[in-house]
C-alpha atoms as a PDB file:
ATOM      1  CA  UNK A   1     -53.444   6.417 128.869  1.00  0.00           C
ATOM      2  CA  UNK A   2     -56.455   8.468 128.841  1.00  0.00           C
ATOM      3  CA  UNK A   3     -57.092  11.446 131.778  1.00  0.00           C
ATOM      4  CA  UNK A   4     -59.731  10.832 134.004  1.00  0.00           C
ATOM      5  CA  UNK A   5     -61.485  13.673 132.073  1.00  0.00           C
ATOM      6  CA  UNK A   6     -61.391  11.992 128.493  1.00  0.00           C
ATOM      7  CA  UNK A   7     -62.780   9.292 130.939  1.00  0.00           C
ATOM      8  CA  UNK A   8     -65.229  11.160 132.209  1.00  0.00           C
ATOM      9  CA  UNK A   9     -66.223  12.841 128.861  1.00  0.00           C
ATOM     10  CA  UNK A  10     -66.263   8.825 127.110  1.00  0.00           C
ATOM     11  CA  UNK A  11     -68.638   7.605 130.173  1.00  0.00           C
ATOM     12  CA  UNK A  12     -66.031   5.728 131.707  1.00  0.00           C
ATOM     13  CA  UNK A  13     -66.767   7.739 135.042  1.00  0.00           C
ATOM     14  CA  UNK A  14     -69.934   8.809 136.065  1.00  0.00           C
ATOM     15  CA  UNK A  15     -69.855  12.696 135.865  1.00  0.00           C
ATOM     16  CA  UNK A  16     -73.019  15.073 136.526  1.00  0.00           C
ATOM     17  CA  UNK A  17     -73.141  16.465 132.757  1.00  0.00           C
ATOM     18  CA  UNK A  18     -74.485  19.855 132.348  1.00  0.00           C
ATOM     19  CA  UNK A  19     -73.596  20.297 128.788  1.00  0.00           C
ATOM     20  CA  UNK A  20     -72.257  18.665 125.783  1.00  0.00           C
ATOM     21  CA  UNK A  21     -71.213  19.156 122.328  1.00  0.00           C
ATOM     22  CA  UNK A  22     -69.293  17.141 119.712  1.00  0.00           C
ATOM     23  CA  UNK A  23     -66.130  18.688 120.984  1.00  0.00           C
ATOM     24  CA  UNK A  24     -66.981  19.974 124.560  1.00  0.00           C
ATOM     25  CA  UNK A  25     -67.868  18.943 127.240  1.00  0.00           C
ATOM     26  CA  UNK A  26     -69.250  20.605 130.595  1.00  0.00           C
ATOM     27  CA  UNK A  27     -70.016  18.737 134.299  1.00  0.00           C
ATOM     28  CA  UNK A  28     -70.248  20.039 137.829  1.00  0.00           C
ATOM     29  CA  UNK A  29     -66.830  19.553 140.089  1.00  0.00           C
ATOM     30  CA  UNK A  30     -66.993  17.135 142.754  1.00  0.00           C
ATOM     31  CA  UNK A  31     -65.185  19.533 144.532  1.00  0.00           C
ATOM     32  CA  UNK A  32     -66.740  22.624 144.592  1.00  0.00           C
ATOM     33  CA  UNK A  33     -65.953  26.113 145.292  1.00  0.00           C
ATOM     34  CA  UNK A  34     -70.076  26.930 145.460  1.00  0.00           C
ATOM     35  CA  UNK A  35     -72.746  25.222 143.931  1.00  0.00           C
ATOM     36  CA  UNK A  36     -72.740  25.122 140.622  1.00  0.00           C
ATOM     37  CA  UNK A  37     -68.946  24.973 139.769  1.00  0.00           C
ATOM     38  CA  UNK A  38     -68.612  23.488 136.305  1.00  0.00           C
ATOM     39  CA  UNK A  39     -65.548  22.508 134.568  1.00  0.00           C
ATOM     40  CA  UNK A  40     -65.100  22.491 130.511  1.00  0.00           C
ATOM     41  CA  UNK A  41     -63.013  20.599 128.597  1.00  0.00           C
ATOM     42  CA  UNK A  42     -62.402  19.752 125.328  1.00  0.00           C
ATOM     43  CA  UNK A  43     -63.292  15.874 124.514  1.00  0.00           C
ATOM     44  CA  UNK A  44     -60.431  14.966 121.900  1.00  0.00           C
ATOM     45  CA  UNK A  45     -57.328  17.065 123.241  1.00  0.00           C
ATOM     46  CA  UNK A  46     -55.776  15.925 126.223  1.00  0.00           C
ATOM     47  CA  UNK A  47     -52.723  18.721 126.420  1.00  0.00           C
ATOM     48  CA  UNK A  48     -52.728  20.192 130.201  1.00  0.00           C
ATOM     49  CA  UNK A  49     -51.306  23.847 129.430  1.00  0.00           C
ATOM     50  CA  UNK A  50     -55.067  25.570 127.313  1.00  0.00           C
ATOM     51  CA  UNK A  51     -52.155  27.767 125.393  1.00  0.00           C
ATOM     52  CA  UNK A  52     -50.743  25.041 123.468  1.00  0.00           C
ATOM     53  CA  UNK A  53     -54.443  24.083 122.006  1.00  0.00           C
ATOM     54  CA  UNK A  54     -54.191  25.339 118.696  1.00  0.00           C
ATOM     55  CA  UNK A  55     -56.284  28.046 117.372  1.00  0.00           C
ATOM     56  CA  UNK A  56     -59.685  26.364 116.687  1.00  0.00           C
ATOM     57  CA  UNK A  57     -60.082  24.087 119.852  1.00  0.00           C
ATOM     58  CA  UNK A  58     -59.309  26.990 121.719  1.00  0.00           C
ATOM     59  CA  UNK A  59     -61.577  29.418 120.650  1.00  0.00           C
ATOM     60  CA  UNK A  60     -64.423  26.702 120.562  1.00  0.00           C
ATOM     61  CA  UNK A  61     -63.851  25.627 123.927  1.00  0.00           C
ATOM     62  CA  UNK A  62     -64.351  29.091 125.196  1.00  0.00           C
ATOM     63  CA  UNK A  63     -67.172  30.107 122.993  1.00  0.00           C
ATOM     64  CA  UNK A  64     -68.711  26.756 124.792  1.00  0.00           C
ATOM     65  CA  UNK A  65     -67.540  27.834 127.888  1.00  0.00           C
ATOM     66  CA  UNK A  66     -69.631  31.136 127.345  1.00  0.00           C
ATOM     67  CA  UNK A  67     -72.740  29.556 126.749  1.00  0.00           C
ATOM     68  CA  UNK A  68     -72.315  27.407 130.219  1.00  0.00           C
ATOM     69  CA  UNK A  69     -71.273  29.851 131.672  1.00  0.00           C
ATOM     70  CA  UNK A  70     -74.644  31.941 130.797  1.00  0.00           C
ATOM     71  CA  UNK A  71     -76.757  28.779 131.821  1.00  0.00           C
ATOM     72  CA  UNK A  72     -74.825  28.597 135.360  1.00  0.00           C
ATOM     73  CA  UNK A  73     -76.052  32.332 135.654  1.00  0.00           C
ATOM     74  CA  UNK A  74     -79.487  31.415 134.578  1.00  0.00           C
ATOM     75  CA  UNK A  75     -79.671  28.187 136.925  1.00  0.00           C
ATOM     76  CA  UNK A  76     -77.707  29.680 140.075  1.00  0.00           C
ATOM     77  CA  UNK A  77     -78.381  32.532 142.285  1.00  0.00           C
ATOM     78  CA  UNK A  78     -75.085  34.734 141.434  1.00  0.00           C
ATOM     79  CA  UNK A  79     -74.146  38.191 140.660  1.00  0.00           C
ATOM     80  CA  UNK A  80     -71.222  36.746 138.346  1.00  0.00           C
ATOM     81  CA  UNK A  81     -69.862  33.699 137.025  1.00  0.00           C
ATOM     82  CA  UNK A  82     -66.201  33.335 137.689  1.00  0.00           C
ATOM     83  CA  UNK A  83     -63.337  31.941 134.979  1.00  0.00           C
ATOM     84  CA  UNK A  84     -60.347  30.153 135.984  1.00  0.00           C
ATOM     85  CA  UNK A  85     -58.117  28.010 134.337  1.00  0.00           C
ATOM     86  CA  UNK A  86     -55.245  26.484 136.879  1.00  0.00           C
ATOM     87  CA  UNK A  87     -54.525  23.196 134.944  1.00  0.00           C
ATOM     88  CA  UNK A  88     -52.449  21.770 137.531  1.00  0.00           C
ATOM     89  CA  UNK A  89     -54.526  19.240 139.188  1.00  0.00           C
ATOM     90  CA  UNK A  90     -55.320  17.224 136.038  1.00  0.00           C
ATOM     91  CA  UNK A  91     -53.202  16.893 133.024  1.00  0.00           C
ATOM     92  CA  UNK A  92     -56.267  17.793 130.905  1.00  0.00           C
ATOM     93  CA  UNK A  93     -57.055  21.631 129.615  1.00  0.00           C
ATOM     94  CA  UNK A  94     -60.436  22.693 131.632  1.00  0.00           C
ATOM     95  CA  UNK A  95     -61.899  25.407 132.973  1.00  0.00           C
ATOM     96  CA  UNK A  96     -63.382  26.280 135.802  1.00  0.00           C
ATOM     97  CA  UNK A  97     -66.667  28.611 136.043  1.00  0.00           C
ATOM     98  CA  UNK A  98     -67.910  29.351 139.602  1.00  0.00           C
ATOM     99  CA  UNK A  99     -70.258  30.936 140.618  1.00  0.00           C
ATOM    100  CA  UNK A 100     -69.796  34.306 142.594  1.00  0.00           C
ATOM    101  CA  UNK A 101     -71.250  36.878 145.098  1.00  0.00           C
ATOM    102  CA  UNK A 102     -67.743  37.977 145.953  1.00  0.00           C
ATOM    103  CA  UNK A 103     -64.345  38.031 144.768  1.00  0.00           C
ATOM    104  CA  UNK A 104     -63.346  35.902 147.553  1.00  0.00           C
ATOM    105  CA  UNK A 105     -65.948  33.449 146.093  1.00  0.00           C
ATOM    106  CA  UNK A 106     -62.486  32.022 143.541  1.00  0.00           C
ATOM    107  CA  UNK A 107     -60.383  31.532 146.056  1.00  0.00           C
ATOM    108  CA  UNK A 108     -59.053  27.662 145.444  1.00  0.00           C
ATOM    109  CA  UNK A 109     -57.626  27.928 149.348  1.00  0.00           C
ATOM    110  CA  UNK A 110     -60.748  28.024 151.233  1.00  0.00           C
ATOM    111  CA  UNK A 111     -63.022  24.897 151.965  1.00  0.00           C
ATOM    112  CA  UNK A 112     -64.875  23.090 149.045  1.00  0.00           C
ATOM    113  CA  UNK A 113     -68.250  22.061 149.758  1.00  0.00           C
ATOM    114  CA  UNK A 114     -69.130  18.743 150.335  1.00  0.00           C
ATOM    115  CA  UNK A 115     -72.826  18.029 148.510  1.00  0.00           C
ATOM    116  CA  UNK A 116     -75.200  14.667 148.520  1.00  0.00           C
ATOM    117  CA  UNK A 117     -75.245  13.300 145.043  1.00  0.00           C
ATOM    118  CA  UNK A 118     -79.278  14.608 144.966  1.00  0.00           C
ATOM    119  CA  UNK A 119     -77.906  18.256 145.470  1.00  0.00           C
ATOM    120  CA  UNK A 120     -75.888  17.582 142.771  1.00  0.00           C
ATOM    121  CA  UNK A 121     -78.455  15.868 140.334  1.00  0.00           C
ATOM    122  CA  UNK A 122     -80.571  18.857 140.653  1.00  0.00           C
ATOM    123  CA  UNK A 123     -77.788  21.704 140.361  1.00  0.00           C
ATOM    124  CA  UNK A 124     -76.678  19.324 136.918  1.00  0.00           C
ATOM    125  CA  UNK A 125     -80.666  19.177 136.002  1.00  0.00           C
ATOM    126  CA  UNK A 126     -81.318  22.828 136.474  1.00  0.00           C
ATOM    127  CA  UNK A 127     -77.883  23.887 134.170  1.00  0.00           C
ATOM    128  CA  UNK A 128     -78.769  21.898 131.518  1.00  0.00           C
ATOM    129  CA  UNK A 129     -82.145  23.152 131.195  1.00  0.00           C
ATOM    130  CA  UNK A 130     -80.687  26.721 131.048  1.00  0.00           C
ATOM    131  CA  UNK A 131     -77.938  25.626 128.763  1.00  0.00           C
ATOM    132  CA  UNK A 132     -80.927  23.607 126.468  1.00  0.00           C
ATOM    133  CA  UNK A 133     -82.515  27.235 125.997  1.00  0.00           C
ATOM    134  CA  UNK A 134     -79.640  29.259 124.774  1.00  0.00           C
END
């Protein structure tokens, strides 16, 4: 049975897409940690543990990851854009990039925002057109 991630990535479940490649793919939490907190998976490997991708998918999926990662900068007011991969919520490799002002910014303890599906539209909207630049 596919994750709710290959799912997501198939357009099975609405997701607000920020990026996407033949192999990636990048869309905002529903969750987040701030605004702008994007997750990136890969689209054909469903392992939940990113060290037993083999060599390729995982260096692709970060060098994707980078490039979101730059457009989240661009888009959102930040001084950095946080990386963490936790993998125990969804049996799917992803990773999360968040943005931050402070290192308590990427703590997965304190309170997620809550956002209205426009906020999100527009956060999505103003990613991609970074990540469309690069």
């Amino acid at each position: 049975m596919a994750t709710i991630f290959t799912r997501i990535a198939n357009g099975e479940i609405p997701s607000y897409k920020v990026a996407e490649s033949e192999d990636y793919y990048a869309f905002l939490d529903i969750s987040p940690l701030a605004e702008g907190h994007t997750l990136v998976i890969p689209k054909k490997v469903e392992d939940d543990y990113i060290f037993h991708l083999d060599a390729d998918v995982y260096e692709g999926l970060w060098a994707f990851a980078r490039k979101v990662a730059i457009a989240v900068k661009a888009a959102i007011p930040c001084k950095r854009v946080g990386v963490a991969v936790l993998g125990m919520e969804v049996p799917h490799t992803h990773i999360h990039l968040v943005p931050l002002n402070t290192e308590g910014d990427l703590d997965f303890r304190k309170e997620h925002l809550s956002l209205q599906p426009e906020r999100f539209e527009s956060i999505a909207a103003a990613i991609r057109a970074e990540f469309e630049k690069l």
